[in-house]
N, C-alpha and C. Protein backbone atom coordinates (compact mmCIF):
# COMPACT_ATOMS: atom_id res chain seq x y z
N UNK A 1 41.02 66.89 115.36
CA UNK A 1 42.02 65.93 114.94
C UNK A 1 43.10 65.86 116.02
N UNK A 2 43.59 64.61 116.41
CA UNK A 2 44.59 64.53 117.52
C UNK A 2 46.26 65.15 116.76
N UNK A 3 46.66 65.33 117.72
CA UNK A 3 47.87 66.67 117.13
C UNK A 3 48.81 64.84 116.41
N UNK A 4 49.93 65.38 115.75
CA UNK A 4 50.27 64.16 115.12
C UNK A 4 51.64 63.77 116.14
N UNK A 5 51.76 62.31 116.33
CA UNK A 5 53.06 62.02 117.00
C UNK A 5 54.25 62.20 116.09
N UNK A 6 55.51 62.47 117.15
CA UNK A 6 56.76 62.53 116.99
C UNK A 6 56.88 61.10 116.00
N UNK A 7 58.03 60.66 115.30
CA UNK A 7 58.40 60.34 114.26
C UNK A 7 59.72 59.47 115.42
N UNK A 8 59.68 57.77 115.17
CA UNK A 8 60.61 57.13 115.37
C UNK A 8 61.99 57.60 114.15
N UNK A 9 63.20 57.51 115.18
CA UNK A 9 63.78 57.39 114.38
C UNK A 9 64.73 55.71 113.35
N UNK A 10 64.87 55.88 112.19
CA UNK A 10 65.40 54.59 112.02
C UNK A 10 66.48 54.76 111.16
N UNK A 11 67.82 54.03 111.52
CA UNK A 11 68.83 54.36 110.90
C UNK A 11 69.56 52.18 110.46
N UNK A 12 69.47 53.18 109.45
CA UNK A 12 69.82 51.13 108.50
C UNK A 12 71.44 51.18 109.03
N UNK A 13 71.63 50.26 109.40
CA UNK A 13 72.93 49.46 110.06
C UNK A 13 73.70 48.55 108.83
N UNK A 14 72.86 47.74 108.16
CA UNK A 14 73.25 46.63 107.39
C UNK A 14 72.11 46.93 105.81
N UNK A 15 72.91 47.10 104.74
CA UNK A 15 71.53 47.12 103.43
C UNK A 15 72.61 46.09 102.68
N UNK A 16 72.32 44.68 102.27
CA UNK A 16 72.97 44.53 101.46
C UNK A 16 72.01 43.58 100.68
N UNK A 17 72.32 42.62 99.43
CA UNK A 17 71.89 42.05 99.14
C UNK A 17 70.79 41.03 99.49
N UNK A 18 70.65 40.45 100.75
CA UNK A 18 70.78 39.50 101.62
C UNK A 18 69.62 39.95 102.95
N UNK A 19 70.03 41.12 103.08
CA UNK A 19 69.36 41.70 104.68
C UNK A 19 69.19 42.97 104.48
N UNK A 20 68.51 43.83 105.47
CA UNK A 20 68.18 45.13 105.68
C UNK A 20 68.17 45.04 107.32
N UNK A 21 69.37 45.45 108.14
CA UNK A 21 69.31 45.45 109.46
C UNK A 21 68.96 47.27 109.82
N UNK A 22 67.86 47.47 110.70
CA UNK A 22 67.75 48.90 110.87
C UNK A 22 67.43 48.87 112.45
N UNK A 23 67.76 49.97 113.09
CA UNK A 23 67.33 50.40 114.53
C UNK A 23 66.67 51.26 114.26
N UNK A 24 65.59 51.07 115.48
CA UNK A 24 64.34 51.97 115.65
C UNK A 24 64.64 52.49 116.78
N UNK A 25 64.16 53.68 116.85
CA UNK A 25 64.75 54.63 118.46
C UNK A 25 63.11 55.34 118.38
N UNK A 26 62.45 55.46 119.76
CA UNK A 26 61.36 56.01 119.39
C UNK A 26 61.66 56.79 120.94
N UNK A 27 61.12 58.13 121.50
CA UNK A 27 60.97 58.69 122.64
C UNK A 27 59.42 58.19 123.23
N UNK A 28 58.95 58.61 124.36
CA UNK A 28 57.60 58.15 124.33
C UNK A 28 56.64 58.60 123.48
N UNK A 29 55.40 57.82 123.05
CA UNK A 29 54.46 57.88 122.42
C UNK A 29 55.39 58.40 120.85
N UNK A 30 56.32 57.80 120.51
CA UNK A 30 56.73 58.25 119.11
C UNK A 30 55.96 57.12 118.09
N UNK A 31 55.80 57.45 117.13
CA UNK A 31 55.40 56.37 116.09
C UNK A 31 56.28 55.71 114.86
N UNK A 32 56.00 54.69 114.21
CA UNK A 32 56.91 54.37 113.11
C UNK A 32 56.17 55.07 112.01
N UNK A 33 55.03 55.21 111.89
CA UNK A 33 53.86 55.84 111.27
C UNK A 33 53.63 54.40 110.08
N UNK A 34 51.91 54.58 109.10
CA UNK A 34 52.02 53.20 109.03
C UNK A 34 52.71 52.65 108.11
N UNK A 35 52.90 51.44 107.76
CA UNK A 35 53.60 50.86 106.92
C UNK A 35 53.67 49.21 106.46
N UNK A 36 53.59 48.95 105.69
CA UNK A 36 53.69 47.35 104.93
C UNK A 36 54.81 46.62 105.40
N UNK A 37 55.15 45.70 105.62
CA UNK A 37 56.59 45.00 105.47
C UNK A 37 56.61 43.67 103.83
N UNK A 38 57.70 44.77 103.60
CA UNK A 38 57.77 44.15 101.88
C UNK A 38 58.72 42.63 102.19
N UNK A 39 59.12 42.26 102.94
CA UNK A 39 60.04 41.21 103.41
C UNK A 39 59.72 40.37 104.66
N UNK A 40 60.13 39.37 104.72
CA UNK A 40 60.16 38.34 106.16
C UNK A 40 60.80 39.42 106.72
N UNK A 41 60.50 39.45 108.27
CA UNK A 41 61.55 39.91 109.50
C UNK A 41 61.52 39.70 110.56
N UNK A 42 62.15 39.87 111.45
CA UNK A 42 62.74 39.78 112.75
C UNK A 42 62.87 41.18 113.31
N UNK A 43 62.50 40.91 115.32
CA UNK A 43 62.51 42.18 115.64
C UNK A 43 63.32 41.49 117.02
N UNK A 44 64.49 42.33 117.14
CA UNK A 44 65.25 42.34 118.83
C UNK A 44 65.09 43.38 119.41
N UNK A 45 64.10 43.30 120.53
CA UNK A 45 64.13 44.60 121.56
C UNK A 45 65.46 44.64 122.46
N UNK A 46 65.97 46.29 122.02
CA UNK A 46 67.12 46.14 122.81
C UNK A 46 66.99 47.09 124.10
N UNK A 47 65.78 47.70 124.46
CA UNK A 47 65.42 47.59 125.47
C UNK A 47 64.23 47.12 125.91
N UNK A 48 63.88 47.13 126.97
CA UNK A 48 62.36 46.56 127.44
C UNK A 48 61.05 47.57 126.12
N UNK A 49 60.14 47.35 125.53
CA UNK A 49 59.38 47.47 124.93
C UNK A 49 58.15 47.28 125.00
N UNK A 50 57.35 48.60 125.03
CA UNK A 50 56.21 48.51 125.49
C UNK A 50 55.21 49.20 124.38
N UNK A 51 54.74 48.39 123.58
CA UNK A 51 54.36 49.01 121.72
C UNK A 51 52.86 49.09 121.65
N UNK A 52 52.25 49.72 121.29
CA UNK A 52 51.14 49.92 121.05
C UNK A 52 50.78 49.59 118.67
N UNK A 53 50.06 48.74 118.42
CA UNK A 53 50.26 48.05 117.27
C UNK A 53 48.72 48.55 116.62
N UNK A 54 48.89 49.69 115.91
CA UNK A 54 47.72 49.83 114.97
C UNK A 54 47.13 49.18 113.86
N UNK A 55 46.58 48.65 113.79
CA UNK A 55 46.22 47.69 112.17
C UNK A 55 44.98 48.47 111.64
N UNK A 56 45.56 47.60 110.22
CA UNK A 56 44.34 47.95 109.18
C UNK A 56 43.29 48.19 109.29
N UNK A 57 42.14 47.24 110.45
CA UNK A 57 40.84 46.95 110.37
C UNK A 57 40.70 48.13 111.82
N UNK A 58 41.27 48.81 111.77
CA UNK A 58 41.12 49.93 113.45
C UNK A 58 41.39 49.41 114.65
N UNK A 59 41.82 48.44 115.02
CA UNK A 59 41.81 47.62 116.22
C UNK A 59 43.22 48.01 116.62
N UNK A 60 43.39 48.19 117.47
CA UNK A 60 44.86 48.22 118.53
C UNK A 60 45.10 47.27 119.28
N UNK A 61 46.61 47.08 119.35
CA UNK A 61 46.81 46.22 120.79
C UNK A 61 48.36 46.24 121.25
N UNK A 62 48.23 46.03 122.04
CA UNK A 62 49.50 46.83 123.09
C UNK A 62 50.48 44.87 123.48
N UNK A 63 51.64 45.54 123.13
CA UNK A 63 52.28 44.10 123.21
C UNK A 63 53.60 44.60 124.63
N UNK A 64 54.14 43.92 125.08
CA UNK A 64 55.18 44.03 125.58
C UNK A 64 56.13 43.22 125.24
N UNK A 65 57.56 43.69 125.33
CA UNK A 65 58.51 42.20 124.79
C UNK A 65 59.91 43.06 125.70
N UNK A 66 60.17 41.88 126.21
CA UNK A 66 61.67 42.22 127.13
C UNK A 66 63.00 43.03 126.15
N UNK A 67 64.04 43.45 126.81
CA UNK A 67 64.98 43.07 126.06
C UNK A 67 65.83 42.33 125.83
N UNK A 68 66.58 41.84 124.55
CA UNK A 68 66.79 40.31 124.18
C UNK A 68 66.06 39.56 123.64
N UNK A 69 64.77 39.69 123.75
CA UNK A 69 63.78 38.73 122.95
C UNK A 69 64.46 39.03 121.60
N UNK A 70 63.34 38.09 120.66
CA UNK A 70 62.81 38.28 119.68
C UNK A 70 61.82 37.83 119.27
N UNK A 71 61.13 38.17 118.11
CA UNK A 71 59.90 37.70 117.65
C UNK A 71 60.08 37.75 115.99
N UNK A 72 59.44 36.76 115.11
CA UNK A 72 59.55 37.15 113.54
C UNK A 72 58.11 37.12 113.20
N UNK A 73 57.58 37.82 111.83
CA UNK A 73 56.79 37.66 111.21
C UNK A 73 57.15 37.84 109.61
N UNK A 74 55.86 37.52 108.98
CA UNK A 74 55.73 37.29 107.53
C UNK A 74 55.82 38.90 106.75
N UNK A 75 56.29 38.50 105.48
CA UNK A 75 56.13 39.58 104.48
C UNK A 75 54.41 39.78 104.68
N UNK A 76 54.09 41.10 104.37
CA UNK A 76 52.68 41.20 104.20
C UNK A 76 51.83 42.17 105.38
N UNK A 77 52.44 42.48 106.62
CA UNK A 77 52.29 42.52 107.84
C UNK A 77 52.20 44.21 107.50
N UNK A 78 50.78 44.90 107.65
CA UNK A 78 50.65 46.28 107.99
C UNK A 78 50.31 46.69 109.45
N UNK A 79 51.05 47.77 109.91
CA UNK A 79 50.61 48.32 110.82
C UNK A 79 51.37 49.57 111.32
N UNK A 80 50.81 50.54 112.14
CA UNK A 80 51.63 51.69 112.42
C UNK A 80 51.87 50.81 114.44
N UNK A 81 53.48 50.84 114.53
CA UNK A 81 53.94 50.70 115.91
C UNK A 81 54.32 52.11 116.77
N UNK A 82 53.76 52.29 117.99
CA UNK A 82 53.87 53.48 118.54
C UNK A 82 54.77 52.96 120.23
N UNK A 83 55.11 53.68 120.69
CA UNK A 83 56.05 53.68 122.19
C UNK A 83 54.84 53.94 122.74
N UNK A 84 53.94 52.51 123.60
CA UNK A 84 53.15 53.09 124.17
C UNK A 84 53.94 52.89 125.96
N UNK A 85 55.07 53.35 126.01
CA UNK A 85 55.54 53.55 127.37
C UNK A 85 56.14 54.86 127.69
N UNK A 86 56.32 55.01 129.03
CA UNK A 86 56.63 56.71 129.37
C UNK A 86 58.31 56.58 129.16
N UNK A 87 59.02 55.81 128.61
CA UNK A 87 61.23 55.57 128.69
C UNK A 87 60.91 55.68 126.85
N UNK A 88 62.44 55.93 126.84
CA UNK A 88 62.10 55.72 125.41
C UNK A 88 62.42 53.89 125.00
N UNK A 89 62.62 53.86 123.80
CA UNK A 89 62.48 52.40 123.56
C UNK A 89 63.04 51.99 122.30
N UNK A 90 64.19 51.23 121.94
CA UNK A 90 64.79 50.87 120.96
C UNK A 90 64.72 49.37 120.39
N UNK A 91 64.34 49.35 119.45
CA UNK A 91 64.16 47.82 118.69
C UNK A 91 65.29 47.46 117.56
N UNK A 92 65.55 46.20 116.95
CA UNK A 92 66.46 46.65 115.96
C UNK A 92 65.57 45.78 114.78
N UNK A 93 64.98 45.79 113.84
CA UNK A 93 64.33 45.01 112.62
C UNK A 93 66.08 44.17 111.90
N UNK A 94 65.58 43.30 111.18
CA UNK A 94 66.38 42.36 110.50
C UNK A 94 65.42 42.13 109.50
N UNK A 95 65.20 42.37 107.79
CA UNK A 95 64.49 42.25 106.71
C UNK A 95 64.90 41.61 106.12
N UNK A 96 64.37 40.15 105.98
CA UNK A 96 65.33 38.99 104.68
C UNK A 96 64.82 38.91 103.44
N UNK A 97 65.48 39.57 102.79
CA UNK A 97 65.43 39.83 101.26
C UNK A 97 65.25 38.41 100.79
């Protein structure tokens, strides 16, 4: 069995009625480990980002996204996100309730 990755960290910024704003801090090869998204969201890389994206059906795929971007997707969305770069790497999620 491969030894288990380090654990992103995520600390909620904003919980209110309305939104769930959280930062993700991961070191290299850290993981979010997997997970559903119960809400619409939004992701701002606030540094350069280099993610490795596990899904359901076993398939991987490795995305890059600058920092400053963003990107959104749908409620419904499983997958475990890992730091597949050697810096560490911070994102911030936005969850619209």
């Amino acid at each position: 069995m491969p030894p288990a990755r380090q654990q992103a960290t995520a600390t909620i910024l904003v919980d209110d009625d309305r939104v769930r704003v959280t930062r993700f801090d991961f070191a290299p090869g850290a993981e979010t480990g997997w997970h559903r998204h119960g809400h619409d969201y939004v992701v701002t890389p606030v540094t350069d980002c280099r993610m490795l994206l596990e899904e359901p059906d076993g398939t991987s795929r490795e995305v890059a996204m600058p920092a400053g971007a963003a990107y959104r997707r749908q409620e419904g969305v499983e997958h475990n996100v890992i730091n597949a770069g050697d810096t560490a790497m911070t994102f911030v999620e936005t969850e619209l309730k």
